[in-house]
PDB file of N, CA and C in Angstrom:
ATOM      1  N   UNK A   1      -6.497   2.169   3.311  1.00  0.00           N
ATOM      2  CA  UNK A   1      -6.183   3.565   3.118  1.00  0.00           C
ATOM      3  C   UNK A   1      -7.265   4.447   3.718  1.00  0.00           C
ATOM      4  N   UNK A   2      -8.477   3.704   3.346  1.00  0.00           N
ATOM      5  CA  UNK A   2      -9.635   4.510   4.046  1.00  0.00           C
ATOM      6  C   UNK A   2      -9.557   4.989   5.071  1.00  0.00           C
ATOM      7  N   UNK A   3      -9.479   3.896   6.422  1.00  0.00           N
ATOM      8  CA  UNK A   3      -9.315   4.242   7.565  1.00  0.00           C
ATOM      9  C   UNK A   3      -8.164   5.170   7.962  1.00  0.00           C
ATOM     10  N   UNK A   4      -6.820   4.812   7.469  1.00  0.00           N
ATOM     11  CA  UNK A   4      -5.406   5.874   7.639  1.00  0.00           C
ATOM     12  C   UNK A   4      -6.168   6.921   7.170  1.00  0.00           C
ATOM     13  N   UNK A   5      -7.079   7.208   6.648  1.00  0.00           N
ATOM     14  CA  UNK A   5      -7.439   8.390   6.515  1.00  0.00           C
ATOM     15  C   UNK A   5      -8.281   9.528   7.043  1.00  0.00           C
ATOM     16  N   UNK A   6      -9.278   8.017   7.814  1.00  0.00           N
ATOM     17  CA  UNK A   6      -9.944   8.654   9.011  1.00  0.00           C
ATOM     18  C   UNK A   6      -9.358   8.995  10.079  1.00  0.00           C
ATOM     19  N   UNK A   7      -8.352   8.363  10.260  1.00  0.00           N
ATOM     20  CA  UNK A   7      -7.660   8.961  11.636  1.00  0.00           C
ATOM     21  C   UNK A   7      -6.246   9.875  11.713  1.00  0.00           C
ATOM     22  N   UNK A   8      -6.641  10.833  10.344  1.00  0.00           N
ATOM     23  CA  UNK A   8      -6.054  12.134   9.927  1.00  0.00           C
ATOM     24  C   UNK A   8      -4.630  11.692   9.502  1.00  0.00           C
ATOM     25  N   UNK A   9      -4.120  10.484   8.699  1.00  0.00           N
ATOM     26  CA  UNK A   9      -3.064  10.522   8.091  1.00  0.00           C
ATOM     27  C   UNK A   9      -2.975  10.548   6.771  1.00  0.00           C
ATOM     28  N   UNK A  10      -1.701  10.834   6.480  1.00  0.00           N
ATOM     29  CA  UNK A  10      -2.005  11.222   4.578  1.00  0.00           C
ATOM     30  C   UNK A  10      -1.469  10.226   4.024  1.00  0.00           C
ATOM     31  N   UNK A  11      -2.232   9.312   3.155  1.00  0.00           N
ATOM     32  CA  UNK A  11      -1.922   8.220   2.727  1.00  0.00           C
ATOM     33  C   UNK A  11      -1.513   8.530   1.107  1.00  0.00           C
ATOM     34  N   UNK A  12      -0.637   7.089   0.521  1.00  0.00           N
ATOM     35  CA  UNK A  12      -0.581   7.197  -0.508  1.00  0.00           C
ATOM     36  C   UNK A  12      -0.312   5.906  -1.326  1.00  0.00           C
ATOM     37  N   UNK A  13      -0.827   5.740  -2.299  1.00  0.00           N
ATOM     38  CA  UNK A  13      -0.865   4.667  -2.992  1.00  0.00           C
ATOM     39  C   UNK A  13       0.381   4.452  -4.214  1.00  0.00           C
ATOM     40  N   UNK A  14       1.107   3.377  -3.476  1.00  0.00           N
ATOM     41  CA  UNK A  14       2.293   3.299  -4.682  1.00  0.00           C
ATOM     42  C   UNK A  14       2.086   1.849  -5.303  1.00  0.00           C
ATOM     43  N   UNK A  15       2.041   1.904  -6.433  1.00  0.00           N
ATOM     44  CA  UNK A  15       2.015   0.252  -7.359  1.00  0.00           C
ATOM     45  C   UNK A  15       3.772   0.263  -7.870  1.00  0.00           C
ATOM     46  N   UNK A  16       4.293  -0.307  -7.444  1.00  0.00           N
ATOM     47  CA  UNK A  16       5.951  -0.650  -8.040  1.00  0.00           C
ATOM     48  C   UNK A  16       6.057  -2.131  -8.309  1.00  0.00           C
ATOM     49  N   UNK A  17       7.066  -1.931  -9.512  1.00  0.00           N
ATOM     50  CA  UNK A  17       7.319  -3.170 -10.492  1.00  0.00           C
ATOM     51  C   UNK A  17       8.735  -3.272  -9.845  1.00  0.00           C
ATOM     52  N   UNK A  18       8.682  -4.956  -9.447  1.00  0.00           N
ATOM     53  CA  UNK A  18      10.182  -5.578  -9.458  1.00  0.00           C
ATOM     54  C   UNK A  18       9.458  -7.267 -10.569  1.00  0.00           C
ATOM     55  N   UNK A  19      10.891  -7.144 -10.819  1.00  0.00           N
ATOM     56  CA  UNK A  19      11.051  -8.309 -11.917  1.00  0.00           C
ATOM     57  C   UNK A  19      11.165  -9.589 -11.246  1.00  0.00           C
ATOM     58  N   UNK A  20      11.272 -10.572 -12.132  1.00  0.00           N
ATOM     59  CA  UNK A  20      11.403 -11.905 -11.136  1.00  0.00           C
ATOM     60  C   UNK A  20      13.201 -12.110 -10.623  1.00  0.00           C
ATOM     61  N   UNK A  21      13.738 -11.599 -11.566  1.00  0.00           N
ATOM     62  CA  UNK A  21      15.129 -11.698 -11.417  1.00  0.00           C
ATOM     63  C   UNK A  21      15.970 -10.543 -10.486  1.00  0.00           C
ATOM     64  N   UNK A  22      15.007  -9.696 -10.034  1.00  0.00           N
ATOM     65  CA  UNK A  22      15.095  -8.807  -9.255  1.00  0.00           C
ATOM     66  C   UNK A  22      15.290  -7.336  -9.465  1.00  0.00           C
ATOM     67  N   UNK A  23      15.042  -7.050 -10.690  1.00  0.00           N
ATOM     68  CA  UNK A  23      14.803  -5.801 -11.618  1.00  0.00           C
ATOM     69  C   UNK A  23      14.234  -4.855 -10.802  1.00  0.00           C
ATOM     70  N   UNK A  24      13.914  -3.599 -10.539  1.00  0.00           N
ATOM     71  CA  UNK A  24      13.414  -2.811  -9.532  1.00  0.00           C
ATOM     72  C   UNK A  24      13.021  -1.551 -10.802  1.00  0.00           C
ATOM     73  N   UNK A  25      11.991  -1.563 -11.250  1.00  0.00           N
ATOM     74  CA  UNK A  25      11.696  -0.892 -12.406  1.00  0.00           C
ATOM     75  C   UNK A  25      11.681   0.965 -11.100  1.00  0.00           C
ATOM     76  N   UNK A  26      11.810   2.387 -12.372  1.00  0.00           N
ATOM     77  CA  UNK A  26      10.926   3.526 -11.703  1.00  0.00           C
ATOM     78  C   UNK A  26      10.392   3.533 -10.784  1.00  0.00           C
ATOM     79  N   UNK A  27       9.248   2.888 -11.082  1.00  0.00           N
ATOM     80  CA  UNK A  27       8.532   3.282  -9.716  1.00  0.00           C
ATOM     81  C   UNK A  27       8.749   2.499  -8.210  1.00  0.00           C
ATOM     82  N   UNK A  28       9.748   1.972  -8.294  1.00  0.00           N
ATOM     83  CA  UNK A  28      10.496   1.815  -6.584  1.00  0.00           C
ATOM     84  C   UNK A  28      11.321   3.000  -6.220  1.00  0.00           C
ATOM     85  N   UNK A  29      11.691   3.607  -7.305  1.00  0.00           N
ATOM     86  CA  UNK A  29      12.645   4.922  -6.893  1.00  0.00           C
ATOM     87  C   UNK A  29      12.043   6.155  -6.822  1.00  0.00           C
ATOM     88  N   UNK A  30      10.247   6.077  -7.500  1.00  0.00           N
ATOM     89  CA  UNK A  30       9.525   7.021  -7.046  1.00  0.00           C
ATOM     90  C   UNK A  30       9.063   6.441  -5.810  1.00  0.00           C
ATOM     91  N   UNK A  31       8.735   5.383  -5.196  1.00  0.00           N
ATOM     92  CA  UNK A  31       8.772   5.218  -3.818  1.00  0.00           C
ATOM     93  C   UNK A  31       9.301   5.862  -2.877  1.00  0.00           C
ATOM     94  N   UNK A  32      10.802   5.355  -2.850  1.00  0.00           N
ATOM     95  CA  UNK A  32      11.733   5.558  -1.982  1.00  0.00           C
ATOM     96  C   UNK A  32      11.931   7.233  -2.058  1.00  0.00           C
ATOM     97  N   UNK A  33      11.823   7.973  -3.006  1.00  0.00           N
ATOM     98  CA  UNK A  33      11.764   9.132  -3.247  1.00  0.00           C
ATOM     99  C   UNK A  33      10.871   9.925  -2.339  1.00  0.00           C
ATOM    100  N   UNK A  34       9.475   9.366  -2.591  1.00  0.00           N
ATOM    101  CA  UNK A  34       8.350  10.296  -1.715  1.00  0.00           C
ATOM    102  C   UNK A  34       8.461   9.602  -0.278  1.00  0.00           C
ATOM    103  N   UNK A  35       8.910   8.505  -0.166  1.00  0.00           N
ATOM    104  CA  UNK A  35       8.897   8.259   1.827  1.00  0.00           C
ATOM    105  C   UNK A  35      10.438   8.605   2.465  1.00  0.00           C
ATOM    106  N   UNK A  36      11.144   9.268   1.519  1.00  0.00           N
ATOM    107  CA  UNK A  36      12.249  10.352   1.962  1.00  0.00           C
ATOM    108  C   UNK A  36      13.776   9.443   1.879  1.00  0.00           C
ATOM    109  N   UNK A  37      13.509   8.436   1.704  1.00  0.00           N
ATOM    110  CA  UNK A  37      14.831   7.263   1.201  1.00  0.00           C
ATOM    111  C   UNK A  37      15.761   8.463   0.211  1.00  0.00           C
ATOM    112  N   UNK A  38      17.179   8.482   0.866  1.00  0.00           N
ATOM    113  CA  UNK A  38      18.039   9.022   0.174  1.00  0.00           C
ATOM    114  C   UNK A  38      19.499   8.204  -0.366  1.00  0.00           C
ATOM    115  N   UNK A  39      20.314   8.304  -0.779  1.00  0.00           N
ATOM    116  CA  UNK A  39      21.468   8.158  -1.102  1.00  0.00           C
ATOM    117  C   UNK A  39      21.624   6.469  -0.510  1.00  0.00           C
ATOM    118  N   UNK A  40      22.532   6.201   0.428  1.00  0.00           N
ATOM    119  CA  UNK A  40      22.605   5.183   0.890  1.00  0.00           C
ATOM    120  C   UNK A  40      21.750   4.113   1.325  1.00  0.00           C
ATOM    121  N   UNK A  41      21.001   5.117   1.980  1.00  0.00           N
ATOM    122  CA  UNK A  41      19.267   4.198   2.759  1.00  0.00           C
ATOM    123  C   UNK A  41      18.548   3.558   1.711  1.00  0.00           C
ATOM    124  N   UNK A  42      18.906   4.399   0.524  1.00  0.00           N
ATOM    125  CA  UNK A  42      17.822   4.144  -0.478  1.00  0.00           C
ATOM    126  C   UNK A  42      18.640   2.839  -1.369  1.00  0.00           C
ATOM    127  N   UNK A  43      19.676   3.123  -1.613  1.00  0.00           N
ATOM    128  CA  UNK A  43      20.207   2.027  -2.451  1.00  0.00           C
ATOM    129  C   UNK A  43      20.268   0.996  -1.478  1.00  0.00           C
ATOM    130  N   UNK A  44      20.450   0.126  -0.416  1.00  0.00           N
ATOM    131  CA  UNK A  44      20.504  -0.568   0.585  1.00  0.00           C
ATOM    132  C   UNK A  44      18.947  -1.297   0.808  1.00  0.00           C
ATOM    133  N   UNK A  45      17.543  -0.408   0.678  1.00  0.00           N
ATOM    134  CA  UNK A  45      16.429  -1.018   0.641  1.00  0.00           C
ATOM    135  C   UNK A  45      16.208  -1.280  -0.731  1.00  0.00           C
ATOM    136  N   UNK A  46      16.646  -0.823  -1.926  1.00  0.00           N
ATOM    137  CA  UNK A  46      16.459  -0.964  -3.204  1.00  0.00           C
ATOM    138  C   UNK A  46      17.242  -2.264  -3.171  1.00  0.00           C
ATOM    139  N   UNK A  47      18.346  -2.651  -2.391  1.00  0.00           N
ATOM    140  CA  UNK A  47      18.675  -3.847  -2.792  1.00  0.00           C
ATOM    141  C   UNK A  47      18.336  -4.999  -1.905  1.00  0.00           C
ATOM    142  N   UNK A  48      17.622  -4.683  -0.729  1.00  0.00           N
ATOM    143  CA  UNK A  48      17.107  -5.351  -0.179  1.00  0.00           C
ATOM    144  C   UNK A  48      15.664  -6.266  -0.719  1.00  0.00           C
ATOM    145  N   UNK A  49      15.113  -5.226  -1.487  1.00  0.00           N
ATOM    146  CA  UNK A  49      13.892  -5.892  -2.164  1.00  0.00           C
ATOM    147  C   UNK A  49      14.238  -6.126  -3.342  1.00  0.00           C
ATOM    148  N   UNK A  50      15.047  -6.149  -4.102  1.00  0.00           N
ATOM    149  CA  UNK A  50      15.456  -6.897  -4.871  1.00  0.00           C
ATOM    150  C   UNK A  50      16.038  -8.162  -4.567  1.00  0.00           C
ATOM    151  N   UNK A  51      17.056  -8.258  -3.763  1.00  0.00           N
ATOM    152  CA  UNK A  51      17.077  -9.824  -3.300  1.00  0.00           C
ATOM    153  C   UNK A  51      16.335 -10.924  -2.709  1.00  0.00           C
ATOM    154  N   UNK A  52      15.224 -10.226  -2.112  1.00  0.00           N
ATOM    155  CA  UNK A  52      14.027 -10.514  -1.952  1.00  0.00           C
ATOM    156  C   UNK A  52      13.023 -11.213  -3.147  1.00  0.00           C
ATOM    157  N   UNK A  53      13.057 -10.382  -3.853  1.00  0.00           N
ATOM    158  CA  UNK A  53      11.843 -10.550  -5.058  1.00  0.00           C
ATOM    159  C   UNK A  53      12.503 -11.844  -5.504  1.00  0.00           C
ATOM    160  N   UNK A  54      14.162 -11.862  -6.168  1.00  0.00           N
ATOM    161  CA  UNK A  54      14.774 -12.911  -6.443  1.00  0.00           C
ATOM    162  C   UNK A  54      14.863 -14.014  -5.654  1.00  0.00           C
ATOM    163  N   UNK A  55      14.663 -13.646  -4.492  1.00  0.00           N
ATOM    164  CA  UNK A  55      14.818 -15.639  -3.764  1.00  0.00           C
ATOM    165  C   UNK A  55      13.630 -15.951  -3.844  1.00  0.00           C
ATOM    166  N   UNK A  56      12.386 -15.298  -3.917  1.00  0.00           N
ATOM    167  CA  UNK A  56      11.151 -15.784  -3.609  1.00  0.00           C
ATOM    168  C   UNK A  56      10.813 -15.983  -5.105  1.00  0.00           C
ATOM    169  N   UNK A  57      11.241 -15.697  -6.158  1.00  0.00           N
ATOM    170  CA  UNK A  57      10.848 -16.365  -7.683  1.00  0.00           C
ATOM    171  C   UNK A  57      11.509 -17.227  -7.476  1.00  0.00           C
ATOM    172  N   UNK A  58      13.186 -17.666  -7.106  1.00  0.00           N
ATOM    173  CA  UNK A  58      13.628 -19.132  -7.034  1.00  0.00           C
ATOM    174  C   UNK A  58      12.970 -20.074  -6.421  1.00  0.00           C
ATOM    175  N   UNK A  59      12.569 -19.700  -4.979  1.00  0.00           N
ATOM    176  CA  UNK A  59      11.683 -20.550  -4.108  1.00  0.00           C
ATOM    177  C   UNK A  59      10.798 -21.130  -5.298  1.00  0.00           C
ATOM    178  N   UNK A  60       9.356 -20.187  -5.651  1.00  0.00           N
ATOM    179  CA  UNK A  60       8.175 -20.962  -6.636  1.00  0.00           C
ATOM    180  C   UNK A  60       9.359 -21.479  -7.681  1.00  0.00           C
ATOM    181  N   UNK A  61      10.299 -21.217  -8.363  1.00  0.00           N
ATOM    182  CA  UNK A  61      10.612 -21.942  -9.603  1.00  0.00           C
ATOM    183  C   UNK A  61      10.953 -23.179  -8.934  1.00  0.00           C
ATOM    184  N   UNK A  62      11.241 -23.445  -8.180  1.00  0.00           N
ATOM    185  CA  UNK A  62      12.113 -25.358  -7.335  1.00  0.00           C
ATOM    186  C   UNK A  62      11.046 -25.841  -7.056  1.00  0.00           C
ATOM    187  N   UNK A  63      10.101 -25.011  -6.804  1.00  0.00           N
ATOM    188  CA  UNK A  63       8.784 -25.673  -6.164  1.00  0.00           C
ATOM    189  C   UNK A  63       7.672 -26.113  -6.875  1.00  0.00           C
ATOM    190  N   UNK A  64       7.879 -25.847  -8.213  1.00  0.00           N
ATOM    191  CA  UNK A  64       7.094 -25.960  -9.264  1.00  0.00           C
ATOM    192  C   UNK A  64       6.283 -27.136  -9.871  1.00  0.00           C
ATOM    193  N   UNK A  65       6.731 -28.125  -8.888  1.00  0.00           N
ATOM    194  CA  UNK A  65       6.486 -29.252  -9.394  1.00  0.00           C
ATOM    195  C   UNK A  65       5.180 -29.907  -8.259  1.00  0.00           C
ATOM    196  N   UNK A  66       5.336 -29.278  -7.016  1.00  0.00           N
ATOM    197  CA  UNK A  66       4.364 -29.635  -5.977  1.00  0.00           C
ATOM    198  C   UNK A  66       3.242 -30.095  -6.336  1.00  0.00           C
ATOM    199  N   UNK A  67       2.960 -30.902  -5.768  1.00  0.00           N
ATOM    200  CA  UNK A  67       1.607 -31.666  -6.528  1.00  0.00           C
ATOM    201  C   UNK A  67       0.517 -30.994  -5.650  1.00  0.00           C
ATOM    202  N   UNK A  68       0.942 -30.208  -4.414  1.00  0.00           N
ATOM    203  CA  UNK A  68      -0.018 -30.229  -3.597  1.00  0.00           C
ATOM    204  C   UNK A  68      -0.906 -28.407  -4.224  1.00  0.00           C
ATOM    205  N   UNK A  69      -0.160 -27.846  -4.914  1.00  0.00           N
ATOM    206  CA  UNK A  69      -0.108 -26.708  -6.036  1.00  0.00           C
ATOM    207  C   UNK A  69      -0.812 -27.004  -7.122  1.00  0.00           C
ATOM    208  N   UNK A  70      -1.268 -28.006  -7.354  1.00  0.00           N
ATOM    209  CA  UNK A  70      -1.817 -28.537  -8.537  1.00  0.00           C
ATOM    210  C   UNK A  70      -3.043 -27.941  -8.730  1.00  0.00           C
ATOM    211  N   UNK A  71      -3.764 -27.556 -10.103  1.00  0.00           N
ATOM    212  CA  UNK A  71      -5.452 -27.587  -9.670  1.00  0.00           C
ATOM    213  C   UNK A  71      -6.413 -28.231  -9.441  1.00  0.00           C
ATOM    214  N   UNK A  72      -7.334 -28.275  -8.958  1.00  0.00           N
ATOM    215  CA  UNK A  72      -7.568 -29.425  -8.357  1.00  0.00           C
ATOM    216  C   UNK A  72      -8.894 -29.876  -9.686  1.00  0.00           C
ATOM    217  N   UNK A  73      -8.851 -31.106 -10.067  1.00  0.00           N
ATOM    218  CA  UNK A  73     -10.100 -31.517 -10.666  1.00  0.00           C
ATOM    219  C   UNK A  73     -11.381 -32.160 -10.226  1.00  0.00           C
ATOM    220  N   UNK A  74     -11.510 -31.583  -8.539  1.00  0.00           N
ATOM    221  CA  UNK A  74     -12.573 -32.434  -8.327  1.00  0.00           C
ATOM    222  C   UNK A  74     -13.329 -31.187  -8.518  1.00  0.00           C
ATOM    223  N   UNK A  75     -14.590 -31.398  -9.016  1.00  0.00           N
ATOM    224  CA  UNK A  75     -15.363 -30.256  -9.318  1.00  0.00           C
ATOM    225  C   UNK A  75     -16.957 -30.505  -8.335  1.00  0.00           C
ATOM    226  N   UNK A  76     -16.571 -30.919  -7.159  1.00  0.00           N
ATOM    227  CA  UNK A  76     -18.026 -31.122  -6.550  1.00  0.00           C
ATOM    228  C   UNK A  76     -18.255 -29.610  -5.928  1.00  0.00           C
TER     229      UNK A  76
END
């Protein structure tokens, strides 16, 4: 942000909650709100990252078992 800021742009910091199941709490719609997302555009990326959020919690849930994910106990 720093730098976008040195080189005269107006930055802004958004923290938004999506769920694992693909929930898209407020603050994605105060997102889409302040970077000018309206009506259609907006419901279309709202459901874009929601289907998103949801395949990528399925992905880790199938994957859950990876051994290579494991922690590791060598403690040298």
């Amino acid at each position: 942000m720093d730098l976008c800021k040195q080189q005269g742009w107006r930055t802004w910091l958004f923290s938004v909650e999506v769920g694992v199941r693909g929930f898209c709490s407020q603050s994605v719609l105060r997102l889409m709100t302040a970077v000018g997302a309206t009506g259609r555009e907006r419901q279309v990326a709202i459901q874009g990252l929601s289907q998103a959020v949801e395949w990528a919690s399925s992905w880790l849930w199938l994957r859950r078992e990876e051994k290579s994910w494991r922690q590791s106990t060598n403690t040298q």
